[in-house]
N, C-alpha and C. Protein backbone atom coordinates (compact mmCIF):
# COMPACT_ATOMS: atom_id res chain seq x y z
N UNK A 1 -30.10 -16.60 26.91
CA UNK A 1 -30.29 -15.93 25.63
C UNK A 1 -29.38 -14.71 25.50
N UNK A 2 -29.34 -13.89 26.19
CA UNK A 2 -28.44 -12.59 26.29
C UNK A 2 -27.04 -13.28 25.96
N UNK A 3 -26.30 -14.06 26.99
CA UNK A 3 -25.21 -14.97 26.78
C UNK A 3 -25.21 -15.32 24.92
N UNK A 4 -25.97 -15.61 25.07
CA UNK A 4 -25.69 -16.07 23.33
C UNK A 4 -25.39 -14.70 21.79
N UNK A 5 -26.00 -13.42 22.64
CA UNK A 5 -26.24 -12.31 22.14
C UNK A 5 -24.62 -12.16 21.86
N UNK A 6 -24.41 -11.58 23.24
CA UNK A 6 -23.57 -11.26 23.86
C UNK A 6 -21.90 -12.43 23.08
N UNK A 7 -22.51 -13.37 22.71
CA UNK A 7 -21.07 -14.35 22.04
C UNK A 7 -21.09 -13.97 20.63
N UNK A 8 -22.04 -13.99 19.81
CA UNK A 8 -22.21 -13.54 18.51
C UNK A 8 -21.93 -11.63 18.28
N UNK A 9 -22.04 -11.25 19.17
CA UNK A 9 -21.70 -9.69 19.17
C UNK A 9 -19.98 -9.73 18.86
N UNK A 10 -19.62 -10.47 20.19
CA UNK A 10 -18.00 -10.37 19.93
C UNK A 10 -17.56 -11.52 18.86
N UNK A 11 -18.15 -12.08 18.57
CA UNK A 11 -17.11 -13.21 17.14
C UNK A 11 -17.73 -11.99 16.11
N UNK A 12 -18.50 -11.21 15.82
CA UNK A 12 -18.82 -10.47 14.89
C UNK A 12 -17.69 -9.22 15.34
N UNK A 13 -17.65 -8.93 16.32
CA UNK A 13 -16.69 -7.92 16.39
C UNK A 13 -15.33 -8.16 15.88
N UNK A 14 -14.51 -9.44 16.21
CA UNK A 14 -13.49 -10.28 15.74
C UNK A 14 -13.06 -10.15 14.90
N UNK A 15 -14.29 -10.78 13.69
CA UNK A 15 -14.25 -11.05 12.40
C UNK A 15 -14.37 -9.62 11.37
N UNK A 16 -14.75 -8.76 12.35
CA UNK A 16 -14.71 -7.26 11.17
C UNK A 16 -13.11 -6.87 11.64
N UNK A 17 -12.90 -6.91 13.08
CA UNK A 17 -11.37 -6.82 13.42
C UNK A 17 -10.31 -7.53 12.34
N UNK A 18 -10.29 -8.64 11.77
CA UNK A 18 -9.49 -9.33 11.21
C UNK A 18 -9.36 -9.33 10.19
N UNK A 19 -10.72 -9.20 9.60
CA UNK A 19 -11.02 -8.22 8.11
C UNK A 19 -9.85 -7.37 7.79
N UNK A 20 -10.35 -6.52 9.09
CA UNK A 20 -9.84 -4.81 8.62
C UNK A 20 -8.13 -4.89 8.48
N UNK A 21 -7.83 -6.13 9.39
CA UNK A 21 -6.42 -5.69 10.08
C UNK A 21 -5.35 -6.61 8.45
N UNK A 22 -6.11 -7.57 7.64
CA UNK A 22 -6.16 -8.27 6.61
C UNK A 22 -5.86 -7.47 5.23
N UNK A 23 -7.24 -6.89 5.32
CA UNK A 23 -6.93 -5.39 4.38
C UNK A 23 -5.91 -4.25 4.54
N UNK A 24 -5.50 -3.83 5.56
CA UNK A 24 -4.33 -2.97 6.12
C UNK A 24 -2.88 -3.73 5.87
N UNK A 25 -3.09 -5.00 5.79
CA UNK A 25 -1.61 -5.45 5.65
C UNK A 25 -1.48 -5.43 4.23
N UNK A 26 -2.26 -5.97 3.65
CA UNK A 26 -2.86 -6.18 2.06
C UNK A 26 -2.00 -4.83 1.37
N UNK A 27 -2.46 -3.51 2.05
CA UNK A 27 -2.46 -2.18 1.28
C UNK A 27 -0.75 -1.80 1.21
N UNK A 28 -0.15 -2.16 2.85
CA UNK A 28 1.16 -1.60 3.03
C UNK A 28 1.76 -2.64 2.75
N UNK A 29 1.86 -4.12 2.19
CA UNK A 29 2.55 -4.84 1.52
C UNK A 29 2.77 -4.15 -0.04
N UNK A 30 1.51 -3.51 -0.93
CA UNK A 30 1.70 -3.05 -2.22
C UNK A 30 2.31 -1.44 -2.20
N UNK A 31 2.04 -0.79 -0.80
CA UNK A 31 2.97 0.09 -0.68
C UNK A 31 4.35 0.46 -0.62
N UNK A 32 4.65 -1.04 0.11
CA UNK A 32 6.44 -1.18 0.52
C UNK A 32 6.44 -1.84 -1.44
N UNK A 33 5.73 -2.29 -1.94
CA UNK A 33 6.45 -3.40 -3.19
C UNK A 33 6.51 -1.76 -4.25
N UNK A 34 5.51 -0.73 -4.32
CA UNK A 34 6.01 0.42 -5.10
C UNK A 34 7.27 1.32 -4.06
N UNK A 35 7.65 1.17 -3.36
CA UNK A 35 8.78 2.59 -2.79
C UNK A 35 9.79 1.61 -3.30
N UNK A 36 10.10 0.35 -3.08
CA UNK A 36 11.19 -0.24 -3.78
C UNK A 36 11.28 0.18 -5.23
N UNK A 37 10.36 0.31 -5.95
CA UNK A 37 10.76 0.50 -7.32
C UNK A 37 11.31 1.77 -7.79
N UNK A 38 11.37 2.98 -6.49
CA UNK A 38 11.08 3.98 -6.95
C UNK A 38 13.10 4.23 -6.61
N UNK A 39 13.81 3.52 -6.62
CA UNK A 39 15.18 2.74 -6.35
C UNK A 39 15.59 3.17 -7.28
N UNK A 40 14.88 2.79 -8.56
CA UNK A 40 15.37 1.84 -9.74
C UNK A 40 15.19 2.85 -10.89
N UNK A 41 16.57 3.48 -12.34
CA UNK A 41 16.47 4.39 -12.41
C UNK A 41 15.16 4.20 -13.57
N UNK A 42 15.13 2.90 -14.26
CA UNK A 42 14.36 2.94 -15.35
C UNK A 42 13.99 0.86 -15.55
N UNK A 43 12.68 0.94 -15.87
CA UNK A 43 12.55 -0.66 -15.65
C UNK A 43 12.03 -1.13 -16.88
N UNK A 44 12.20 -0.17 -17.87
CA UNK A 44 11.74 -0.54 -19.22
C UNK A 44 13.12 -1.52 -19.76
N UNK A 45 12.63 -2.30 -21.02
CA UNK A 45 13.67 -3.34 -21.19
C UNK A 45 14.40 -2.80 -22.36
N UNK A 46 15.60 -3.38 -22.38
CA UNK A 46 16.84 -2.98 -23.16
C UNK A 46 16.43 -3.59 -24.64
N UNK A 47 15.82 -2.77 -25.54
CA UNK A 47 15.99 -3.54 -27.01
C UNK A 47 17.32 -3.23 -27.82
N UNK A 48 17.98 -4.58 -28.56
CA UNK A 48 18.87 -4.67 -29.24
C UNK A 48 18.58 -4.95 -30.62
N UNK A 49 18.62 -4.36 -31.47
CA UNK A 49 18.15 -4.30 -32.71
C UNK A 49 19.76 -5.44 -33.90
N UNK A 50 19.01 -6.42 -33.93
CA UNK A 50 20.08 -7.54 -34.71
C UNK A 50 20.03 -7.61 -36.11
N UNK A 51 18.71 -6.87 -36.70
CA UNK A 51 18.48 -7.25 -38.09
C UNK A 51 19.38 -6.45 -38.74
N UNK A 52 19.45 -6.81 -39.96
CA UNK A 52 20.54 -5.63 -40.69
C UNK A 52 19.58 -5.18 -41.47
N UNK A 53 20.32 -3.40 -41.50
CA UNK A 53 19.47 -2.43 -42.13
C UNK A 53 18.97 -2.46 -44.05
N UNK A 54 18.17 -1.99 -44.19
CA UNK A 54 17.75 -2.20 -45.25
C UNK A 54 17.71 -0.85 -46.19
């Protein structure tokens, strides 16, 4: 019985391990995807105005 304690303790330990380590990659993947942008001088889009004036 302890043995069995003792197996469910560590797959529970594991699984919060893998969680956490899941979420941590999660955060510094959207971290590295904003410092790239911060590159870039302006990311708004180019409007060209075609109609003729009135």
């Amino acid at each position: 019985m302890k043995i069995v304690i003792l197996i469910f303790a560590i797959m529970t330990g594991m699984g919060a391990s893998i969680k956490k380590s899941a979420t941590d990659l999660s955060e510094v993947k959207k971290r590295h995807e904003l410092n790239e942008y911060r590159g870039y001088p302006n990311l708004l889009p180019e409007v060209e105005i075609v109609a003729p004036a009135a």
